[in-house]
Each structure stands twice: as C-alpha cells, then as structure tokens.
Protein backbone atom coordinates (compact mmCIF):
# COMPACT_ATOMS: atom_id res chain seq x y z
CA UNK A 1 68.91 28.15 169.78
CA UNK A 2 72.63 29.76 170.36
CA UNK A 3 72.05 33.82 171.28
CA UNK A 4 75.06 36.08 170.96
CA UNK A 5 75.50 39.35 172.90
CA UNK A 6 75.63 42.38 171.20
CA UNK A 7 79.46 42.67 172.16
CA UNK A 8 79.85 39.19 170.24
CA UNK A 9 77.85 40.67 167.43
CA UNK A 10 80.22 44.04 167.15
CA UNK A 11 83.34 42.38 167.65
CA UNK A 12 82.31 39.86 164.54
CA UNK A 13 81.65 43.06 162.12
CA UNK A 14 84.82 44.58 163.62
CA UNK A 15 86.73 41.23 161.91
CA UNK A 16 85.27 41.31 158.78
CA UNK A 17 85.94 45.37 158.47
CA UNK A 18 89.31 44.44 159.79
CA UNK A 19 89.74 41.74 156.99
CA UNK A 20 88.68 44.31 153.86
CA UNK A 21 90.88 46.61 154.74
CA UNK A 22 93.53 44.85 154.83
CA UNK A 23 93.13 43.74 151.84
CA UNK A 24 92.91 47.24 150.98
CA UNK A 25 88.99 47.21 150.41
CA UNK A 26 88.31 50.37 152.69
CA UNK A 27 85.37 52.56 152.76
CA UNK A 28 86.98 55.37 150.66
CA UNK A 29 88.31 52.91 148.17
CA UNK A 30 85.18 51.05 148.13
CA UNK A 31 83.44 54.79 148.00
CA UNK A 32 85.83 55.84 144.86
CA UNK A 33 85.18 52.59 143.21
CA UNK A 34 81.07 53.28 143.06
CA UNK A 35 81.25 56.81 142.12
CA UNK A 36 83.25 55.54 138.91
CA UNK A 37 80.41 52.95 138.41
CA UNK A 38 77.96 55.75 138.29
CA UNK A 39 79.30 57.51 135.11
CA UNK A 40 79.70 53.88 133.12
CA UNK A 41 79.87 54.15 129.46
CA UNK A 42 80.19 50.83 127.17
CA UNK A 43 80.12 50.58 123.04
CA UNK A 44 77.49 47.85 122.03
CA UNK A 45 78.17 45.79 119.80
CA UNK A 46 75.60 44.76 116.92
CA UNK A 47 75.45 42.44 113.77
CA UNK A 48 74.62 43.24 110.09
CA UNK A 49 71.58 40.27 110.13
CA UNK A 50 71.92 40.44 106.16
CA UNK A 51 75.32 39.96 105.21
CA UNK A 52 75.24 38.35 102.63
CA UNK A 53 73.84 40.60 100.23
CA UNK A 54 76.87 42.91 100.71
CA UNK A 55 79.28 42.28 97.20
CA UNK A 56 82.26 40.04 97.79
CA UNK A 57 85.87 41.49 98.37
CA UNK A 58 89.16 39.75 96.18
CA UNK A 59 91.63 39.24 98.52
CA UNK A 60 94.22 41.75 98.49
CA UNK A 61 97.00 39.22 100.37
CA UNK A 62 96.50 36.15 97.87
CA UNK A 63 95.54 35.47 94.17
CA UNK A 64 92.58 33.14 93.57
CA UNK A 65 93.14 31.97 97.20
CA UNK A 66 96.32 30.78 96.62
CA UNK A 67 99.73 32.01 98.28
CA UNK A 68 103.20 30.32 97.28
CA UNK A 69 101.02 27.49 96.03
CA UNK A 70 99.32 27.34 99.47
CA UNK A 71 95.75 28.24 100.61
CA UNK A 72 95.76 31.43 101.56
CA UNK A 73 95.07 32.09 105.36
CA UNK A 74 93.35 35.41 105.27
CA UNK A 75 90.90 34.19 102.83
CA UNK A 76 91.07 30.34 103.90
CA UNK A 77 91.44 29.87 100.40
CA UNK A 78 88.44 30.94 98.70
CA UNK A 79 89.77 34.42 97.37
CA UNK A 80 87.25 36.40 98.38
CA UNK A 81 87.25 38.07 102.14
CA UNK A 82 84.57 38.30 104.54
CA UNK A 83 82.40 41.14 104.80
CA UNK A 84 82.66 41.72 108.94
CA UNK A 85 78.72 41.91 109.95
CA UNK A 86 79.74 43.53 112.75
CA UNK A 87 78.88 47.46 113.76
CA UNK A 88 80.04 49.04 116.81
CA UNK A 89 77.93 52.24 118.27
CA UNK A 90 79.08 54.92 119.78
CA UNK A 91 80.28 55.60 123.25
CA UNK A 92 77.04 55.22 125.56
CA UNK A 93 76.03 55.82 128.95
CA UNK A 94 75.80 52.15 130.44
CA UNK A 95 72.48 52.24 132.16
CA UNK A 96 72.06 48.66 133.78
CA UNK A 97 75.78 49.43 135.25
CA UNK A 98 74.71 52.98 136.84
CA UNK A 99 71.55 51.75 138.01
CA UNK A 100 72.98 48.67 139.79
CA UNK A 101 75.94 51.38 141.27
CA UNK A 102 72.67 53.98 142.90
CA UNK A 103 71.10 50.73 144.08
CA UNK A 104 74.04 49.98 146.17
CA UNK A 105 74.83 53.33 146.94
CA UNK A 106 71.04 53.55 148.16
CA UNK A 107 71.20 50.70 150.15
CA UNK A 108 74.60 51.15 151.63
CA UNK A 109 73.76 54.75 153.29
CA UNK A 110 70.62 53.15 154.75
CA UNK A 111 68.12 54.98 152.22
CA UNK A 112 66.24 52.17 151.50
CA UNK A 113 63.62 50.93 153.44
CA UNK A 114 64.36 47.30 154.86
CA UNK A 115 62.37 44.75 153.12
CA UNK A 116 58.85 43.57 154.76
CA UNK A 117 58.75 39.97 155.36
CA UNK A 118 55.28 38.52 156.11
CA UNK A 119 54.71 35.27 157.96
CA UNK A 120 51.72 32.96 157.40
CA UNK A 121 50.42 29.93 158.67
CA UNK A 122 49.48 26.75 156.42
CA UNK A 123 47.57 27.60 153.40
CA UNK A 124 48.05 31.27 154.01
CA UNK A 125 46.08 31.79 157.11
CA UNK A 126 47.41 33.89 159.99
CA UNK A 127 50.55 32.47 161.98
CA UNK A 128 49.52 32.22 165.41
CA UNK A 129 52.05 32.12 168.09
CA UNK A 130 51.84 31.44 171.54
CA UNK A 131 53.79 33.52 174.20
CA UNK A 132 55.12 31.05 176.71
CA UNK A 133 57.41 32.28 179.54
CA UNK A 134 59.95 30.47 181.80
CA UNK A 135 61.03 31.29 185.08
CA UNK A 136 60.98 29.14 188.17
CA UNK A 137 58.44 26.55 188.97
CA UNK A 138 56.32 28.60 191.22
CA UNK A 139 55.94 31.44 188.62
CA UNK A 140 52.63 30.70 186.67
C-alpha cells in the first residue's frame, strides 16, 4: 500500500484549487453561482390529455388546405389547425433546484455530518481484525 505525507496530500489540493481558478471557477464565483441556485424559478409545462374534444380551427393561411394549388404547410393540408394541448403555469419557485443548491451549500461549509460507514464480516457478523506490529526481529 503507497502512503503519502500530509505535505503530498496539501500540495495535491493546492493543484486542483490552482486549476479552478484558473479557469476562473473561484470560491466567490463558485459562491455567487449557488446563491443564484437558491432562488430558482422554472414554468412547467403541462398537456391538455383531452384534446380532441376541443372544436376544430379553419386555417386562416390556406383554403381547404390548399395554397397556390399546394398543400398548405401550416395545416399540412387538412384545413383545419391544431388545437396546441399544451398549458404553461406560472412562474414557480423550482424546489428540486433549491434543495439540491442548500445540500451543497450544507455540505460545502462542513455542516453536515460525514457519512457513517459500517464494516462487517461474512454474512454480517462482526469484522475482526488483528493488530500486528513490525519492528525489528527481536521486538515481540
């Protein structure tokens, strides 16, 4: 097993901060960045699961379907348009996006706990380790 010194271990997270910000990833960008995702707001989107009940439209652009002897593009020809199904809402708070945004924010000030890990041994039963030490031959 290869062991790195702590010195190996700073100078490794001193690269990588070294690396975001110059790519212009820095902790106040990065800071700015999550505050926005906190207020999120999205428009859902939602379909009209009976539309075809709603009364046919004539084509204002064609007549019968037909333009300059042609089948008409807006109506592909069938002189009627297409009732759109679709209904937008109104401006809402995006709550999955906000959520996610704490959660990071949580986690990146060290707020959260770190998660527990348990070992176990086959079929569940207690790991059992042995505490062997090394030293020169005469140490026993």
């Amino acid at each position: 097993m290869t062991e790195i010194t702590k010195e190996q271990a700073n100078a490794a997270v001193s690269s990588n901060e070294q690396v975001f910000d110059a790519a212009g990833l820095t902790d106040e960008y990065m800071a700015k960045k999550l505050k926005a995702l906190t207020g999120a707001m999205e428009t859902k989107v939602f379909h009209d699961k009976d539309a075809s009940s709603h009364e046919p439209i004539k084509c204002p652009k064609c007549q019968d379907g037909l333009v300059n002897g042609k089948k008409c593009k807006l109506c592909k020809g069938t002189g009627f348009m297409q009732i759109s199904s679709v209904v937008y809402s109104k401006n809402l708070k995006a709550q999955d996006i906000r959520l996610k945004a704490l959660e990071l924010t949580y986690k990146l000030k060290g707020k959260v706990p770190a998660e527990k890990h348990e070992l176990g041994g086959p079929g569940g039963k207690p790991l059992i380790v042995e505490v062997v030490k090394f030293g020169d031959e005469n140490t026993k």
